[in-house]
C-alpha atoms as a PDB file:
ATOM      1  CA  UNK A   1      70.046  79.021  97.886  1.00  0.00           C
ATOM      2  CA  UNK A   2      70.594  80.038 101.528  1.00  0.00           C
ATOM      3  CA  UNK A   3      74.164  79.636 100.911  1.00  0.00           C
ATOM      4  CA  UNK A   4      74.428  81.568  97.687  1.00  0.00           C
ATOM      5  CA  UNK A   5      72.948  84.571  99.896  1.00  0.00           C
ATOM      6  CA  UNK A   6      75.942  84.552 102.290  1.00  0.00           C
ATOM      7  CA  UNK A   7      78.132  84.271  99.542  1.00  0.00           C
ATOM      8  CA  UNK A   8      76.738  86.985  97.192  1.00  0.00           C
ATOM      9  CA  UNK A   9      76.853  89.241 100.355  1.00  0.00           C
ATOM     10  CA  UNK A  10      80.018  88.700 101.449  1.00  0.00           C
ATOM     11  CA  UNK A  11      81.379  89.161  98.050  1.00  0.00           C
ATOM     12  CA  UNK A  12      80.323  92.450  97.456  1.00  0.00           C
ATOM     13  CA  UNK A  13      81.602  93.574 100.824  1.00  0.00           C
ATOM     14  CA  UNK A  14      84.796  91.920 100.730  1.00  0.00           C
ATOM     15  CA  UNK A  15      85.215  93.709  97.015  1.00  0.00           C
ATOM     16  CA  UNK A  16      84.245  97.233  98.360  1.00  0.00           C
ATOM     17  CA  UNK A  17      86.636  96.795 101.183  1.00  0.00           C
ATOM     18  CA  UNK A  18      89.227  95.708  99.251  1.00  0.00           C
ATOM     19  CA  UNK A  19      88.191  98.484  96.154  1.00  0.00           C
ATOM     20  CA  UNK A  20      88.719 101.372  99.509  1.00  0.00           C
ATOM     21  CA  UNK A  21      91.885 100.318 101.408  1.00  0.00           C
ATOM     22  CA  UNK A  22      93.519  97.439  98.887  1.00  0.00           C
ATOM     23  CA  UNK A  23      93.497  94.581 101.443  1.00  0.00           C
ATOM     24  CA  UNK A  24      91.023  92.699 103.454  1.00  0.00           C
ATOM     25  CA  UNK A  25      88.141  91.678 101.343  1.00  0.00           C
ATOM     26  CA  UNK A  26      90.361  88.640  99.844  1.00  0.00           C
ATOM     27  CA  UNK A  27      91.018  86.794 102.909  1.00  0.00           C
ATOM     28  CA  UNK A  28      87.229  87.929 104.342  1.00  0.00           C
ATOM     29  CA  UNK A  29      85.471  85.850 101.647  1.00  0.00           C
ATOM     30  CA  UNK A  30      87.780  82.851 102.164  1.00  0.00           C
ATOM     31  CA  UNK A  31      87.010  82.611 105.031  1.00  0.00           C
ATOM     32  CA  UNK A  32      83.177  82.428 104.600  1.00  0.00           C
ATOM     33  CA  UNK A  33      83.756  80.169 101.441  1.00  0.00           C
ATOM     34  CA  UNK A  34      85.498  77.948 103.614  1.00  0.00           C
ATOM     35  CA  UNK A  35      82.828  77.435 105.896  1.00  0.00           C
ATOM     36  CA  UNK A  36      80.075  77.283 103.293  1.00  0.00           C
ATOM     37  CA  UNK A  37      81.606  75.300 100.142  1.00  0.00           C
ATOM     38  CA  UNK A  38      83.498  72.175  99.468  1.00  0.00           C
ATOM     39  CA  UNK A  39      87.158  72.625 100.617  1.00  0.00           C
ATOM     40  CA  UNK A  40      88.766  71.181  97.014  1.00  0.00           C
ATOM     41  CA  UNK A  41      86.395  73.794  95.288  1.00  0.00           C
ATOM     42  CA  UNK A  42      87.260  76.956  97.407  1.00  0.00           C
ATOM     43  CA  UNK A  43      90.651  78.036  96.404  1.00  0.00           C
ATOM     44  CA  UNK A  44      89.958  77.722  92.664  1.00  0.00           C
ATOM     45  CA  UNK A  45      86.634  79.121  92.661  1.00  0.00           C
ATOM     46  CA  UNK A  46      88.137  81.884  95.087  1.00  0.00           C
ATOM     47  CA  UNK A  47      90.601  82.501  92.312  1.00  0.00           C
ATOM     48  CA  UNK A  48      88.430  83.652  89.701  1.00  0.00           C
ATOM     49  CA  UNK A  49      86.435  85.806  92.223  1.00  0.00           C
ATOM     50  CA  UNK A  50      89.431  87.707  93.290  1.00  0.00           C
ATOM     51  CA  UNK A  51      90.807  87.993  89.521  1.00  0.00           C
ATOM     52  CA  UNK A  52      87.806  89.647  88.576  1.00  0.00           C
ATOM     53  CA  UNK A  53      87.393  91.569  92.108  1.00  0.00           C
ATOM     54  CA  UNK A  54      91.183  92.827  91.351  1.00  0.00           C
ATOM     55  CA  UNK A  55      91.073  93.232  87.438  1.00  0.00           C
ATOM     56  CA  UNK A  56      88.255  95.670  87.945  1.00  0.00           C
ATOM     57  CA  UNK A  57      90.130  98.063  90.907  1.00  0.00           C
ATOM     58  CA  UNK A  58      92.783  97.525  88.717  1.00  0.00           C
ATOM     59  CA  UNK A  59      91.116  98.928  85.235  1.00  0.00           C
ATOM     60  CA  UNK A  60      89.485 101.821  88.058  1.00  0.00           C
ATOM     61  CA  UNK A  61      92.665 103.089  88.924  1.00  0.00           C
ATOM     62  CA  UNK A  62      94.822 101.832  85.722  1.00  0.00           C
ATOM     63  CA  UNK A  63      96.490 105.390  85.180  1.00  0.00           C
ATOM     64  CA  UNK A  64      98.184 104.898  89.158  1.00  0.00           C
ATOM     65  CA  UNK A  65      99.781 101.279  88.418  1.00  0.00           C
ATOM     66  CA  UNK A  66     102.913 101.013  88.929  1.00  0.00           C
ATOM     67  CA  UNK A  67     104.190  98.733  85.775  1.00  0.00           C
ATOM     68  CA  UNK A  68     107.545  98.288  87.027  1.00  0.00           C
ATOM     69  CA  UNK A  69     106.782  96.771  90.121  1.00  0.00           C
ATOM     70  CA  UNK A  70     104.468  94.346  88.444  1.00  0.00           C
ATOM     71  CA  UNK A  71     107.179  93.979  85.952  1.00  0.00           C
ATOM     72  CA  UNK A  72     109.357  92.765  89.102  1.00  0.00           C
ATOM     73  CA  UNK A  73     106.588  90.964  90.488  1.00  0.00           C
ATOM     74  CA  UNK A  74     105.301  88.835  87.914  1.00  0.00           C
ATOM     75  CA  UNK A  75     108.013  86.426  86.744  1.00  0.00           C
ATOM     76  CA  UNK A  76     108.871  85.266  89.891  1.00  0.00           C
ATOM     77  CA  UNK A  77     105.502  85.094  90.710  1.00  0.00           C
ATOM     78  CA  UNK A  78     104.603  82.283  88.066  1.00  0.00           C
ATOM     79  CA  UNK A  79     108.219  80.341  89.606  1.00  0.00           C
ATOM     80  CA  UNK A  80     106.128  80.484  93.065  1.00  0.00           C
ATOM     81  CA  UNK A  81     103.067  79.560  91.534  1.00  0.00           C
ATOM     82  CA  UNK A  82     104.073  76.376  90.365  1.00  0.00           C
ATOM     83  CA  UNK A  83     106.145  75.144  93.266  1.00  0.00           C
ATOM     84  CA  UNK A  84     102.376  76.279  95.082  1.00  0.00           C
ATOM     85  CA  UNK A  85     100.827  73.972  93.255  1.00  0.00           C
ATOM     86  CA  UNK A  86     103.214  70.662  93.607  1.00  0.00           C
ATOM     87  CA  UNK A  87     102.317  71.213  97.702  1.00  0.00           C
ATOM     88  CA  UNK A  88      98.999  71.737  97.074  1.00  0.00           C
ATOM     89  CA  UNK A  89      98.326  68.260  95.403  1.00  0.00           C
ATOM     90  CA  UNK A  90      99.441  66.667  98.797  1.00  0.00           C
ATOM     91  CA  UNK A  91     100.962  68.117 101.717  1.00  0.00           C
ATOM     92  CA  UNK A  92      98.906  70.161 104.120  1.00  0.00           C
ATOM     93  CA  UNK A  93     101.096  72.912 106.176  1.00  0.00           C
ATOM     94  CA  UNK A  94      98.986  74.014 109.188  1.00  0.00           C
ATOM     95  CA  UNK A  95     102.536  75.903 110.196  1.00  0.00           C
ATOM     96  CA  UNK A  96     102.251  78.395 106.941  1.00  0.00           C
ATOM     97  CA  UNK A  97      99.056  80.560 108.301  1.00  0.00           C
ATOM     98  CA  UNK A  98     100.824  81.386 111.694  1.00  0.00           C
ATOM     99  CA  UNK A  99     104.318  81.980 109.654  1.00  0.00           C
ATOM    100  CA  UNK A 100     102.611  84.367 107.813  1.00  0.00           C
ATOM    101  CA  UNK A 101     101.157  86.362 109.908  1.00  0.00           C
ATOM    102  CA  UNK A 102     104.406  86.776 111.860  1.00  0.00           C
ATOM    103  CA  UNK A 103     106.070  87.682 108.845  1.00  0.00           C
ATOM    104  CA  UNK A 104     103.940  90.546 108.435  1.00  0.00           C
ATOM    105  CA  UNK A 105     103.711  91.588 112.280  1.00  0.00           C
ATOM    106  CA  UNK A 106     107.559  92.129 112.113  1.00  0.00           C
ATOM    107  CA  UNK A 107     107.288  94.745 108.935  1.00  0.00           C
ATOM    108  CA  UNK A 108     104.484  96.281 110.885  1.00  0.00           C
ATOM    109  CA  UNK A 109     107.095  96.723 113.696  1.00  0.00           C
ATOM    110  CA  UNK A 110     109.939  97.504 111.205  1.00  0.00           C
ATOM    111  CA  UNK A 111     107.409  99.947 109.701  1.00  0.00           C
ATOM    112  CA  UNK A 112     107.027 102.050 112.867  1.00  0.00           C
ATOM    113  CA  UNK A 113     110.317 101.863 114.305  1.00  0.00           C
ATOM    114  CA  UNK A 114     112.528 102.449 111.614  1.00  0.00           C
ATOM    115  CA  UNK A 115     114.660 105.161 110.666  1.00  0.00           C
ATOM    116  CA  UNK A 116     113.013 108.000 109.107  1.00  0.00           C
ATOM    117  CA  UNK A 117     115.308 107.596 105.992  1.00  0.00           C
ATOM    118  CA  UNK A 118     115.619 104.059 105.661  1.00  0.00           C
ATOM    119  CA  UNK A 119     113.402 102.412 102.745  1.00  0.00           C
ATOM    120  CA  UNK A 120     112.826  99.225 101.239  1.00  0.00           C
ATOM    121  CA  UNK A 121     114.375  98.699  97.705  1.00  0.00           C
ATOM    122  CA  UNK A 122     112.106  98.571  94.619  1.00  0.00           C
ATOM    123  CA  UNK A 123     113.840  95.172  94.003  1.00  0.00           C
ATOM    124  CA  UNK A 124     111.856  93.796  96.957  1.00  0.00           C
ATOM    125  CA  UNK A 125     108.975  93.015  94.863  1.00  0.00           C
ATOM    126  CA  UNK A 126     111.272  90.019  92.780  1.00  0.00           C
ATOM    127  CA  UNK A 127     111.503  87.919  95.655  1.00  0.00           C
ATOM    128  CA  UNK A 128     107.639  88.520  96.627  1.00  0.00           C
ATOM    129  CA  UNK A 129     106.685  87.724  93.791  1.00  0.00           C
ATOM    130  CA  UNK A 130     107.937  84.028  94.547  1.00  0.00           C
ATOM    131  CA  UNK A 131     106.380  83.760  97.957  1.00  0.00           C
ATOM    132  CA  UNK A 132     102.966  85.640  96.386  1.00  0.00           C
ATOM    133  CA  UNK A 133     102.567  83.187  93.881  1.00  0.00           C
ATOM    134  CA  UNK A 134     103.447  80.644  96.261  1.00  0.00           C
ATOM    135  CA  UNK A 135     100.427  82.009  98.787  1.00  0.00           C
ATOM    136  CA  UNK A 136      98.228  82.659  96.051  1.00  0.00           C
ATOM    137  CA  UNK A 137      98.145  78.310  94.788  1.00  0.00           C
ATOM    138  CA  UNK A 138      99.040  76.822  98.343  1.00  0.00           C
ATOM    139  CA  UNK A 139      96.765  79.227 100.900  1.00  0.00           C
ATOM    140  CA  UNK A 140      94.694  80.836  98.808  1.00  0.00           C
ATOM    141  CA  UNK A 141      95.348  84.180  99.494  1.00  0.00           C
ATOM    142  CA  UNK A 142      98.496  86.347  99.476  1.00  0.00           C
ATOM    143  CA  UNK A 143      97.251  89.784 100.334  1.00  0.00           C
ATOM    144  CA  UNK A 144      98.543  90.641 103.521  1.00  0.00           C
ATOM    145  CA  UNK A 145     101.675  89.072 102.705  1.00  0.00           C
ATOM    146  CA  UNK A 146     102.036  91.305  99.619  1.00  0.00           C
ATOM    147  CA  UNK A 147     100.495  94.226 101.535  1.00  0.00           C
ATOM    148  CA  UNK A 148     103.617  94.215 104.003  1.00  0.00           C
ATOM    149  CA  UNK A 149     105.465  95.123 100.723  1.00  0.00           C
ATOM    150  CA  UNK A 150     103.065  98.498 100.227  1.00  0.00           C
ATOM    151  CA  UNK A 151     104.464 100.000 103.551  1.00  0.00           C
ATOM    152  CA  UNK A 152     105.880 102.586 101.503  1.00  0.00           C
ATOM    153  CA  UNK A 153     106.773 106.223 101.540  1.00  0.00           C
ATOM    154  CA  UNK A 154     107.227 106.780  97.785  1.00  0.00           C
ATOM    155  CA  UNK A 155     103.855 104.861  97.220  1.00  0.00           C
ATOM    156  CA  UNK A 156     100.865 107.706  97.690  1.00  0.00           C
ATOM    157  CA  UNK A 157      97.105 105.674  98.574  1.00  0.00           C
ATOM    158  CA  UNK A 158      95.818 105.615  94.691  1.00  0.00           C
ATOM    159  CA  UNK A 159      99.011 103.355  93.367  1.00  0.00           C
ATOM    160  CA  UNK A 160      99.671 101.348  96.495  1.00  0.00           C
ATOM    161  CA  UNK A 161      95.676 100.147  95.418  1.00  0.00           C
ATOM    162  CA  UNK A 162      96.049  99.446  92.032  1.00  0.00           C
ATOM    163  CA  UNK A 163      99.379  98.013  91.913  1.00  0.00           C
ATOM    164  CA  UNK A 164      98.343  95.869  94.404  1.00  0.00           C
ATOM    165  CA  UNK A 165      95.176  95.143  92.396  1.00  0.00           C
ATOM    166  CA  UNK A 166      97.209  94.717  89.074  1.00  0.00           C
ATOM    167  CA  UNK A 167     100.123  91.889  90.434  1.00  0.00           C
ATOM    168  CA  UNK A 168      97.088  90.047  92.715  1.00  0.00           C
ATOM    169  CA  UNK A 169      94.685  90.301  88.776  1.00  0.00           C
ATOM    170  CA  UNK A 170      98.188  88.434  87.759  1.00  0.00           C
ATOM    171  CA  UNK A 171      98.326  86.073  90.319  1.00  0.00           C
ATOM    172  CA  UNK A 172      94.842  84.834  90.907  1.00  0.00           C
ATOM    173  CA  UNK A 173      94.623  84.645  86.402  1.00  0.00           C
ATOM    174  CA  UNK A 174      97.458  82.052  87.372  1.00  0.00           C
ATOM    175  CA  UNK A 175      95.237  80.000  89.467  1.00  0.00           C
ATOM    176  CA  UNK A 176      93.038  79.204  86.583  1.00  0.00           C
ATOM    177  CA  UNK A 177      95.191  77.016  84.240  1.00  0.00           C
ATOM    178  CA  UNK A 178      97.006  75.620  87.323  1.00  0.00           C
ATOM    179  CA  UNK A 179      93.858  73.794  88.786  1.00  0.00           C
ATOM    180  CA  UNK A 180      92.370  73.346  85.076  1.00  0.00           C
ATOM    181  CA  UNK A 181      95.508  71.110  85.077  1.00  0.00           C
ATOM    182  CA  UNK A 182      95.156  69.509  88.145  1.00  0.00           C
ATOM    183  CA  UNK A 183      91.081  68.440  86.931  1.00  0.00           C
ATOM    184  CA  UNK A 184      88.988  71.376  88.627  1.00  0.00           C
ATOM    185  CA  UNK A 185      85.772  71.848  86.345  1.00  0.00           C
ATOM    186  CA  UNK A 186      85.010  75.520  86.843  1.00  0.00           C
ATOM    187  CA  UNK A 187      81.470  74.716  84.398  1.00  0.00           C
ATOM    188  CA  UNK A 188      80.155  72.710  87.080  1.00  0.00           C
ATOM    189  CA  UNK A 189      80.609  75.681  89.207  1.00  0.00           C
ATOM    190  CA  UNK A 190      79.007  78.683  86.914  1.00  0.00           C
ATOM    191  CA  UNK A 191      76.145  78.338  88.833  1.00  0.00           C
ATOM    192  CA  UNK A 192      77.698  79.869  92.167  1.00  0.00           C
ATOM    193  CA  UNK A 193      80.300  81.860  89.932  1.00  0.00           C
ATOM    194  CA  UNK A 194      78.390  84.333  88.013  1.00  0.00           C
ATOM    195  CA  UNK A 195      76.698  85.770  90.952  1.00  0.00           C
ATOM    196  CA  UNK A 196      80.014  86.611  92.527  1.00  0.00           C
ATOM    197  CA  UNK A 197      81.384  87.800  89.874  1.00  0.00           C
ATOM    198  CA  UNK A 198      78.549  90.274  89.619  1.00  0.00           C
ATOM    199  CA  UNK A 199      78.861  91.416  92.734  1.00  0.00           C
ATOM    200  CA  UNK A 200      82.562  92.351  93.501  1.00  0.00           C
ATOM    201  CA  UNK A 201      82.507  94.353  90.319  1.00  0.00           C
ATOM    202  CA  UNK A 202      79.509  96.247  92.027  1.00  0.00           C
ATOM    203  CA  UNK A 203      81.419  96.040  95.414  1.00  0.00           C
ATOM    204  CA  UNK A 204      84.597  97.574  93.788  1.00  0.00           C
ATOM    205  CA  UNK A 205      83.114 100.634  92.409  1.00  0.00           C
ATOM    206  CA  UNK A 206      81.949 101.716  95.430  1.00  0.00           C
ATOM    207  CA  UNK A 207      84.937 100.805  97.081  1.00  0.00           C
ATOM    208  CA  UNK A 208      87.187 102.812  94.888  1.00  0.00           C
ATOM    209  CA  UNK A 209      84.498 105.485  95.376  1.00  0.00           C
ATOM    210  CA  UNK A 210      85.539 105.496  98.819  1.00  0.00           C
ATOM    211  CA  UNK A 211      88.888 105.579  98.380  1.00  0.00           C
ATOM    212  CA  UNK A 212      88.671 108.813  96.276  1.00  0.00           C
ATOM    213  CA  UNK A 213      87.093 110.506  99.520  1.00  0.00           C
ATOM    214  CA  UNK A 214      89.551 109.426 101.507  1.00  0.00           C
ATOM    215  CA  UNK A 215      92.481 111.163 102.748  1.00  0.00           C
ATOM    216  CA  UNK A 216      95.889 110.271 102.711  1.00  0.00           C
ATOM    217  CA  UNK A 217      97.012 110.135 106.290  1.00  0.00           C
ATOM    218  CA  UNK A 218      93.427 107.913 107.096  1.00  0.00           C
ATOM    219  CA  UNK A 219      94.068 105.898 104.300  1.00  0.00           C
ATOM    220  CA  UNK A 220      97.722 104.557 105.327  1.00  0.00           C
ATOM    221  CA  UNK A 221      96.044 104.161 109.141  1.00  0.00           C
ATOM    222  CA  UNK A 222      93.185 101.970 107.683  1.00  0.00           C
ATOM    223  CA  UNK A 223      95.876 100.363 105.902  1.00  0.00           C
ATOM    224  CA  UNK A 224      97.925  99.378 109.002  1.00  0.00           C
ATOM    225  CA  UNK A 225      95.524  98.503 111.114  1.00  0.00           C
ATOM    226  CA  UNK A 226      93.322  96.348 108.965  1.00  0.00           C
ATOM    227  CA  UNK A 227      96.751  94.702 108.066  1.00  0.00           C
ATOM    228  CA  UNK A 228      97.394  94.294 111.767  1.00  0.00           C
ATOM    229  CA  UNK A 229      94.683  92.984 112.320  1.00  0.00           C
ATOM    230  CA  UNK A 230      94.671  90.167 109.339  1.00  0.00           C
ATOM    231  CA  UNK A 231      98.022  89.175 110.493  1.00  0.00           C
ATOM    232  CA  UNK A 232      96.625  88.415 114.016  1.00  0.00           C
ATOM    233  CA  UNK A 233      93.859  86.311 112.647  1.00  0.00           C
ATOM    234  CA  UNK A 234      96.192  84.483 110.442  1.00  0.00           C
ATOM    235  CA  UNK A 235      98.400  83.822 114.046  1.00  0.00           C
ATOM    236  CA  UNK A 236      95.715  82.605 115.397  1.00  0.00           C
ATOM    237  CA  UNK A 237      93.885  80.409 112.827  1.00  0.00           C
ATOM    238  CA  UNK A 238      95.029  76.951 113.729  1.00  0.00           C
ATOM    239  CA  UNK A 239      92.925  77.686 117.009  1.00  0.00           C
ATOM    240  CA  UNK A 240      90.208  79.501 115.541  1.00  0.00           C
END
């Protein structure tokens, strides 16, 4: 019961963090899951959390999604998502965390130091999709990945949320016939599964509260740092 605690509470905060600045909250409850629940349960019951946690910011902010991103996004997506899922039968890849993060240091840096005119192509999103859906099976979690992708100037704070929300609603709904496959048996789990359902629909509505009080120029300096910040973490997790 203890247990259920932590993970009720760190549901709804990781959903209201996520509902304000579109990043964060994923990767926050994995990593409490992980230290709480059995590892071959995590990612799968993670999945389902973070589909509904998305769907829901998602349905909030439904008039600012961006349907031809996700319309980039999603076929390569379900590509990534399988070839996920033959590595995450066997292989582990300690390397992938660190790689990762790195990845997503260097936009940072590309971020602030490029030219002022210089943008990244809409067409970016097809090949993201493939290493999102990747992420998304074989780690878990593909948010700040993706989020390196939102570094946008053509993107105001209200879309780069709910597209985000709408291709990671996408992604995670993968997840569920992918480890149905594989033998997961998400009944067994209802128990822990309703709660935390129940509470990152809660935690995104006062998220996306937030998020409507915010301004622009705070939200895209949130944005970067929490990002920053995830991608040092992920650096650093085979030593943490």
């Amino acid at each position: 019961m203890s247990e259920l605690v932590i993970l009720v509470i760190a549901a709804l905060a990781a959903s209201a963090i996520s509902g304000a600045i579109g990043m964060g909250g994923g990767v926050t409850l994995l990593a409490v899951m992980a230290t709480i629940m059995e590892p071959a349960a995590v990612v799968p019951i993670h999945g389902v959390v973070q589909m509904t946690s998305n769907f829901t910011r998602a349905l909030r902010l439904l008039k600012r999604v961006n349907w031809s991103i996700v319309a980039m996004y999603f076929p390569t997506m379900l590509l990534g998502a399988w070839i996920g899922l033959q590595l995450y039968r066997g292989a582990g890849m300690p390397w992938f965390k660190p790689a990762i993060g790195l990845f997503v240091l260097a936009f940072l840096a590309w971020d602030r130091f490029k030219p002022k005119r210089l943008q990244m192509p809409r067409w970016v999103f097809v090949p993201a999709g493939l290493g999102g859906g990747f992420l998304t099976i074989a780690v878990g979690a593909a948010g700040p990945f993706l989020a390196a992708f939102f570094l946008r100037d053509d993107l105001e704070r209200h879309e780069v949320v709910a597209t985000k929300a709408a291709i990671q609603t996408f992604g995670h709904l993968v997840k569920i016939p992918a480890f149905l496959s594989i033998g997961f048996r998400y009944q067994d789990e209802l128990v822990t599964i309703v709660p935390l359902l129940a509470c990152v629909v809660i935690g995104t509505f006062l998220g996306t509260s937030l998020l409507h009080r915010m301004r622009e120029d705070v939200f895209r300096n949130v944005f970067r740092i929490v990002l920053g910040l995830l991608a040092l973490r992920l650096v650093a997790s085979p030593w943490i």
